[in-house]
PDB file of N, CA and C in Angstrom:
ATOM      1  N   UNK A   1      -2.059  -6.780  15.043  1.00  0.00           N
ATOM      2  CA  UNK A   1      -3.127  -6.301  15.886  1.00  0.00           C
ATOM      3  C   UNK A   1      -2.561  -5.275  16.876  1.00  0.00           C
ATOM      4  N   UNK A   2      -3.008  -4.300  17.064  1.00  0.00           N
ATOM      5  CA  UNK A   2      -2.970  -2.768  17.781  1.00  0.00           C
ATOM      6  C   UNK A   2      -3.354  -3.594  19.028  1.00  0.00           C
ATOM      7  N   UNK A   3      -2.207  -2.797  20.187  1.00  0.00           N
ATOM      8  CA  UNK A   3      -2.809  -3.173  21.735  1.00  0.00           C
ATOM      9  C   UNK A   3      -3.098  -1.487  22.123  1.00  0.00           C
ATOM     10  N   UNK A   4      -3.706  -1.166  22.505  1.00  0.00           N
ATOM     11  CA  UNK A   4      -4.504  -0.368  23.034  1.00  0.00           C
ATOM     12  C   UNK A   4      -4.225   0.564  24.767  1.00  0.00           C
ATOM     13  N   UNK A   5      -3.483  -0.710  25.415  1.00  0.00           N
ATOM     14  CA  UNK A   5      -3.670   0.198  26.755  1.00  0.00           C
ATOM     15  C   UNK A   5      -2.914   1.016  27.126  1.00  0.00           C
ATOM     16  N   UNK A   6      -1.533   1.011  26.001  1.00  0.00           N
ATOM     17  CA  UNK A   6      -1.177   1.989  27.149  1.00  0.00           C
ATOM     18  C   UNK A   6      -1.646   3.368  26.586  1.00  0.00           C
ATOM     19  N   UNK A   7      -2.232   3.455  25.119  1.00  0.00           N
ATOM     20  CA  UNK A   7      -2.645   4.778  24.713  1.00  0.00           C
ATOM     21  C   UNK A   7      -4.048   4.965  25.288  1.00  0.00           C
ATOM     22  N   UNK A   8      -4.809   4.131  26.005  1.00  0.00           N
ATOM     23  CA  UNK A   8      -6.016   4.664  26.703  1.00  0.00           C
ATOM     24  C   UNK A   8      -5.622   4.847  28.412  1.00  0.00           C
ATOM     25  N   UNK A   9      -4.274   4.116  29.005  1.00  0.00           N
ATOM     26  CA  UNK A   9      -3.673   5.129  29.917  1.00  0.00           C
ATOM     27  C   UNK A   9      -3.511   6.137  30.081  1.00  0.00           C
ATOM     28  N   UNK A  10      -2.621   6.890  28.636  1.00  0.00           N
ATOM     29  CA  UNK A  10      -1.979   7.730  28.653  1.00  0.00           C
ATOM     30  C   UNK A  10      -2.951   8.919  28.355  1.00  0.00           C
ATOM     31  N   UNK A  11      -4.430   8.544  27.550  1.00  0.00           N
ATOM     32  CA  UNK A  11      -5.537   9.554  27.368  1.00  0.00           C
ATOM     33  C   UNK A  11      -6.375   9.646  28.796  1.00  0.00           C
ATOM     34  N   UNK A  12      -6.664   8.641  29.612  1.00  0.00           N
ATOM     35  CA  UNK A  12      -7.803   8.731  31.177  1.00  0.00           C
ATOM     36  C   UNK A  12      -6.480   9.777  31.773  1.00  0.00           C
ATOM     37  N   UNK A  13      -4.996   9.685  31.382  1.00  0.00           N
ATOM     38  CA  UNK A  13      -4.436  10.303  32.426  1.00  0.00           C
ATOM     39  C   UNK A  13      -4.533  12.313  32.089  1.00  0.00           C
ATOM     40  N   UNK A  14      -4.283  12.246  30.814  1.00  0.00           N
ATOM     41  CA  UNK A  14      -4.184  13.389  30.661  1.00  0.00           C
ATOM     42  C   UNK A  14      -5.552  14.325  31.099  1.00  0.00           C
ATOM     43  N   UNK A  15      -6.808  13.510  30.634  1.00  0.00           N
ATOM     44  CA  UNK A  15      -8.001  13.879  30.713  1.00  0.00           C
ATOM     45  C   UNK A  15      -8.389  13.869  32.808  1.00  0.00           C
ATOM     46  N   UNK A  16      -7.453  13.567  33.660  1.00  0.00           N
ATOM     47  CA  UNK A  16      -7.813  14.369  34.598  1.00  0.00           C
ATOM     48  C   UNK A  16      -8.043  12.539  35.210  1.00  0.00           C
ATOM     49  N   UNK A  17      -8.186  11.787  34.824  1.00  0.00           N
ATOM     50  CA  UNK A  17      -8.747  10.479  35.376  1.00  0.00           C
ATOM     51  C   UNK A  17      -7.804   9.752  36.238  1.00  0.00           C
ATOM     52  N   UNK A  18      -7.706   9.530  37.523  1.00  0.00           N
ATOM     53  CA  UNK A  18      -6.605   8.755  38.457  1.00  0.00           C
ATOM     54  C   UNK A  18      -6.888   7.145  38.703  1.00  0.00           C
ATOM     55  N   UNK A  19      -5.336   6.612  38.836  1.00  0.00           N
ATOM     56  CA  UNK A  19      -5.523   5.036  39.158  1.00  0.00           C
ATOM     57  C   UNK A  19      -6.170   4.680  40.359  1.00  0.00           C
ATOM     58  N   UNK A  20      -6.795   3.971  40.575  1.00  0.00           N
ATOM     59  CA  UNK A  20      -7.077   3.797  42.306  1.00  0.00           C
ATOM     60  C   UNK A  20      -6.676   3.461  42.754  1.00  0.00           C
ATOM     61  N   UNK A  21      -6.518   1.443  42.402  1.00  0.00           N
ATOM     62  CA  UNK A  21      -5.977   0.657  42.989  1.00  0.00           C
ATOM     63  C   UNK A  21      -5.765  -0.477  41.729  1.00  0.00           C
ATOM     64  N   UNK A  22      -5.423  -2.061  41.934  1.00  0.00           N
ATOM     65  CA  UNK A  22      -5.603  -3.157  40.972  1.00  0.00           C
ATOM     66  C   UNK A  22      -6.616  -3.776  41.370  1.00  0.00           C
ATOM     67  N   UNK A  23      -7.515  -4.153  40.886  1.00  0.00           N
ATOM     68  CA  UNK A  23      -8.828  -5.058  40.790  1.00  0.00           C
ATOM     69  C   UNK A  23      -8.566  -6.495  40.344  1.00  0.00           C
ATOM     70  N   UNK A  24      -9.447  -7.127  40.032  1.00  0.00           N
ATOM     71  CA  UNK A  24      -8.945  -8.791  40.095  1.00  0.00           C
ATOM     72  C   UNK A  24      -8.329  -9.287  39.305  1.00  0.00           C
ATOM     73  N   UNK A  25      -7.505 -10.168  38.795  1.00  0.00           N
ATOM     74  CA  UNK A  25      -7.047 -10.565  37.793  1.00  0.00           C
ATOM     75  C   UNK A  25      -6.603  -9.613  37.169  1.00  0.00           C
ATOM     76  N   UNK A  26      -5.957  -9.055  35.944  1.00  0.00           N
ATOM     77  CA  UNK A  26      -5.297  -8.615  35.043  1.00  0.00           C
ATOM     78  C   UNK A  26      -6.233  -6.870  34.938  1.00  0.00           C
ATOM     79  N   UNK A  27      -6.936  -6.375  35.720  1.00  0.00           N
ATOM     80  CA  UNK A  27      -7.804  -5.279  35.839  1.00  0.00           C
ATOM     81  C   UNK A  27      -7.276  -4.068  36.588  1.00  0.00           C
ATOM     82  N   UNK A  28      -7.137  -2.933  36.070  1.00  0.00           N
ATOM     83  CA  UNK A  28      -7.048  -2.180  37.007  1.00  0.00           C
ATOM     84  C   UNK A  28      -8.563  -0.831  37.154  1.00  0.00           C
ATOM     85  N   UNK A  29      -8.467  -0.423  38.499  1.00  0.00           N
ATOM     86  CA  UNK A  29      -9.462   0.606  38.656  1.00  0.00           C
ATOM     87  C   UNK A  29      -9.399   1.695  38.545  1.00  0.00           C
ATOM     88  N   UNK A  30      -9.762   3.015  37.923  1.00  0.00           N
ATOM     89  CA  UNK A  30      -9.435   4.158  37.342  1.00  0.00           C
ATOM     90  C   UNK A  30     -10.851   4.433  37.959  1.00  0.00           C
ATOM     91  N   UNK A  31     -10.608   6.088  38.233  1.00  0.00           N
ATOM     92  CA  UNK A  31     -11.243   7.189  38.550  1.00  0.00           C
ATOM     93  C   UNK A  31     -11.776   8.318  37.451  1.00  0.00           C
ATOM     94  N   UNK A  32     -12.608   8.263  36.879  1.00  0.00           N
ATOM     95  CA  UNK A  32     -13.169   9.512  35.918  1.00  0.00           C
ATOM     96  C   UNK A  32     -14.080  10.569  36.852  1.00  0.00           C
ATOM     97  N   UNK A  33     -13.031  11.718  37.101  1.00  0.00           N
ATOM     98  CA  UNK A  33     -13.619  13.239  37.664  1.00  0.00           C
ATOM     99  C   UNK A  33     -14.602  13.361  36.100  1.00  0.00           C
ATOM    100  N   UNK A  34     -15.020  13.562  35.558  1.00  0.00           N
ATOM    101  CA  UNK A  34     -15.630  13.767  34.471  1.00  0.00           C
ATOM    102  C   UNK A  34     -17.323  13.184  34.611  1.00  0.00           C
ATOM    103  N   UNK A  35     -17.120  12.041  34.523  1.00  0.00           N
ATOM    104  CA  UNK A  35     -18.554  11.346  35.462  1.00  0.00           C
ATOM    105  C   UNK A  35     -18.584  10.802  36.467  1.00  0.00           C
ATOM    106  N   UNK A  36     -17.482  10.818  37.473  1.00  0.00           N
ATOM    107  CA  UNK A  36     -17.972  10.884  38.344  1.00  0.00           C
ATOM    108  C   UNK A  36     -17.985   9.327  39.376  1.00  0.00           C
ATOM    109  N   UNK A  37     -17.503   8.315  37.936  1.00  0.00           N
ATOM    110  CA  UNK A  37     -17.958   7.032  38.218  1.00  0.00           C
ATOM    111  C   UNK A  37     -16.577   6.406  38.279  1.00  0.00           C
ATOM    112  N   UNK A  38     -15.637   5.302  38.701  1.00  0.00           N
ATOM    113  CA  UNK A  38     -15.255   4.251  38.764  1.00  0.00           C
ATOM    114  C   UNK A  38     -14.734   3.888  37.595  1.00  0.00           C
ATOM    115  N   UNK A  39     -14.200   3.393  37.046  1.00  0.00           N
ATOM    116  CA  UNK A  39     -13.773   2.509  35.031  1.00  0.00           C
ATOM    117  C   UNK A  39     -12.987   1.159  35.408  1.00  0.00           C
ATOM    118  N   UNK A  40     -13.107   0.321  34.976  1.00  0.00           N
ATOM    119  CA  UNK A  40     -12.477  -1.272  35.033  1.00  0.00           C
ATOM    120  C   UNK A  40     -11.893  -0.766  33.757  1.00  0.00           C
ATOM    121  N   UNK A  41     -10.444  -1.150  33.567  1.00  0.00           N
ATOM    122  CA  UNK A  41      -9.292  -1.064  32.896  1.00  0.00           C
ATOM    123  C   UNK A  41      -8.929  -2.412  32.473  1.00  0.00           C
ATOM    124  N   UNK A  42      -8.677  -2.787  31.744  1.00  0.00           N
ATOM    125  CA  UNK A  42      -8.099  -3.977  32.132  1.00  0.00           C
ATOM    126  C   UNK A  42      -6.503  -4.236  31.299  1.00  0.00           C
ATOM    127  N   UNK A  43      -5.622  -5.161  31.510  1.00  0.00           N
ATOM    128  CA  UNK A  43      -4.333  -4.434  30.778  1.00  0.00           C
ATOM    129  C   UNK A  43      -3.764  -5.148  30.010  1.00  0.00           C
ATOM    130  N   UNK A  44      -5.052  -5.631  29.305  1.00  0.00           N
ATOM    131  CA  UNK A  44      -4.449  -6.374  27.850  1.00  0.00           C
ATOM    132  C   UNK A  44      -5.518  -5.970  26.496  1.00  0.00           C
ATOM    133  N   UNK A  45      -5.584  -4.835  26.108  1.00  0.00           N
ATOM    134  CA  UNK A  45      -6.561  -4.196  25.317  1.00  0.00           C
ATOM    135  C   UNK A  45      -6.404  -4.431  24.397  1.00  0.00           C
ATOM    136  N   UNK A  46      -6.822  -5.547  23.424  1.00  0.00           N
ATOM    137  CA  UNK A  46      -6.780  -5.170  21.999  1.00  0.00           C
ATOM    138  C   UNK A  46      -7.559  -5.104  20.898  1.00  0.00           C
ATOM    139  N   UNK A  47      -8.481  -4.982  21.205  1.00  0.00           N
ATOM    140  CA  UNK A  47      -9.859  -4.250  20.603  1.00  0.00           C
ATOM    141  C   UNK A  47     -10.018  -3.119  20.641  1.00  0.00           C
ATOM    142  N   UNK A  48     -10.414  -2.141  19.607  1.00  0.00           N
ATOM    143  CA  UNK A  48     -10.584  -0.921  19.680  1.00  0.00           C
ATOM    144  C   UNK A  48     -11.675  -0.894  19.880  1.00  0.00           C
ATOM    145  N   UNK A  49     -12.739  -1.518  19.862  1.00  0.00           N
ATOM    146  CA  UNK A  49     -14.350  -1.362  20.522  1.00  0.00           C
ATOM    147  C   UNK A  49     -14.487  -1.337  22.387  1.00  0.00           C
ATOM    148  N   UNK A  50     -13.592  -2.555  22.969  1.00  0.00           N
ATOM    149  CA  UNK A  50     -13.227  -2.373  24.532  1.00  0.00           C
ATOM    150  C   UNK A  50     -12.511  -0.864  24.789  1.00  0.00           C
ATOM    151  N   UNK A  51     -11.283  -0.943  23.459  1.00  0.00           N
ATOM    152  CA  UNK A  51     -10.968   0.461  23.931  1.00  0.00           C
ATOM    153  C   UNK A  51     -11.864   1.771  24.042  1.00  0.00           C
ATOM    154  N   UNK A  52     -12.594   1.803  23.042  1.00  0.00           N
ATOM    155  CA  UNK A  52     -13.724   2.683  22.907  1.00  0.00           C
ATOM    156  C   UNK A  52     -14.593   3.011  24.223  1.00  0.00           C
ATOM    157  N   UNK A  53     -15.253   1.499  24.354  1.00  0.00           N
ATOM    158  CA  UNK A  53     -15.998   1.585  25.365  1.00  0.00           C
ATOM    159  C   UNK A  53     -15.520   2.136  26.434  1.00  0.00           C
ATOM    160  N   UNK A  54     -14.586   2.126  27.282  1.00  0.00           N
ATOM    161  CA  UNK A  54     -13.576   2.491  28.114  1.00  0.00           C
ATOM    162  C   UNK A  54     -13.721   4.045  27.822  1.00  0.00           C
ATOM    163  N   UNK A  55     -13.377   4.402  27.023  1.00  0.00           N
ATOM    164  CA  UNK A  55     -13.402   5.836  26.865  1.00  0.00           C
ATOM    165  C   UNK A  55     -14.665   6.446  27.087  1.00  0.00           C
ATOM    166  N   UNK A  56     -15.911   5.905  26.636  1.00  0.00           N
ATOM    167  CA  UNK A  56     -17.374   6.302  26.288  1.00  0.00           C
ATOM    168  C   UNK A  56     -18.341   6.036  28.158  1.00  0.00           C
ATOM    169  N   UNK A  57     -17.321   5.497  28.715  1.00  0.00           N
ATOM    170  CA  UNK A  57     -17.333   5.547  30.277  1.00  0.00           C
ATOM    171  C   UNK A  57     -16.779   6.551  30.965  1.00  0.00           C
ATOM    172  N   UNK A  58     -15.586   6.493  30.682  1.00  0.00           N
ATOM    173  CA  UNK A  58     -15.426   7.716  31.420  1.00  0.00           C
ATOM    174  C   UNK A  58     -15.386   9.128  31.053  1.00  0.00           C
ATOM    175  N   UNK A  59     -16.347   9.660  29.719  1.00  0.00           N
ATOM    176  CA  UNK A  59     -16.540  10.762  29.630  1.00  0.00           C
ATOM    177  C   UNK A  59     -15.600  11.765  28.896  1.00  0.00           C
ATOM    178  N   UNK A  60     -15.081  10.898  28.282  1.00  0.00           N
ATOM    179  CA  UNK A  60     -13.926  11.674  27.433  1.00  0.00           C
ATOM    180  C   UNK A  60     -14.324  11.063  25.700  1.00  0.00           C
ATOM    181  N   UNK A  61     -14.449  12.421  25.069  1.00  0.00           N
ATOM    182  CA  UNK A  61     -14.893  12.230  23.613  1.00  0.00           C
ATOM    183  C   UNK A  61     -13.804  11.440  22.525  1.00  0.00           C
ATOM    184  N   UNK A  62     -13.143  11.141  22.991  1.00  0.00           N
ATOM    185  CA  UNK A  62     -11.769  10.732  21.987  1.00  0.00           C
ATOM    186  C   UNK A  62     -12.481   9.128  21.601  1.00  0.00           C
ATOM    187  N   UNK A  63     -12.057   8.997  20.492  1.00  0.00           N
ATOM    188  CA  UNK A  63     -12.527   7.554  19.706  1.00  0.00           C
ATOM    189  C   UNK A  63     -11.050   6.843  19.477  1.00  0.00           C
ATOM    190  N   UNK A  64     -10.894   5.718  18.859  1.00  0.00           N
ATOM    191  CA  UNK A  64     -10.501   4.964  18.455  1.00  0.00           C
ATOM    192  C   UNK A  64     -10.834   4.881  16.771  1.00  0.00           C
ATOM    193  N   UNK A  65     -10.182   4.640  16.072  1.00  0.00           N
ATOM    194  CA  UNK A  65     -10.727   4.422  14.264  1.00  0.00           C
ATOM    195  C   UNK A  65      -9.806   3.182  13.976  1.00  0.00           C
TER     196      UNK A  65
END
């Protein structure tokens, strides 16, 4: 099974998106300049559908397959 976070780190980062802070438990908070909004991270990803979703939040077209 594929873990996911640090390649959806390494895509919110390139795409312009900053860490904020850590949020509760095992979560961190990310910044998307793109929309504008907030993203809950969290840092044990291993679903490519969470990963997806994550992406489809903060405004960046990149998928998961």
């Amino acid at each position: 099974m594929s873990e996911y976070e640090k390649m959806v780190r390494d895509i919110l980062s390139l795409n312009g998106c900053v860490f904020v802070r850590r949020g509760k438990g095992d979560h961190d908070i990310w910044y998307s300049p793109l929309t504008k909004r907030h993203i809950t991270v969290d840092s044990k990803i291993k679903s490519r559908h969470t990963a997806n979703a994550i992406m489809k939040q903060s405004g960046i077209a990149h998928r998961f397959r």
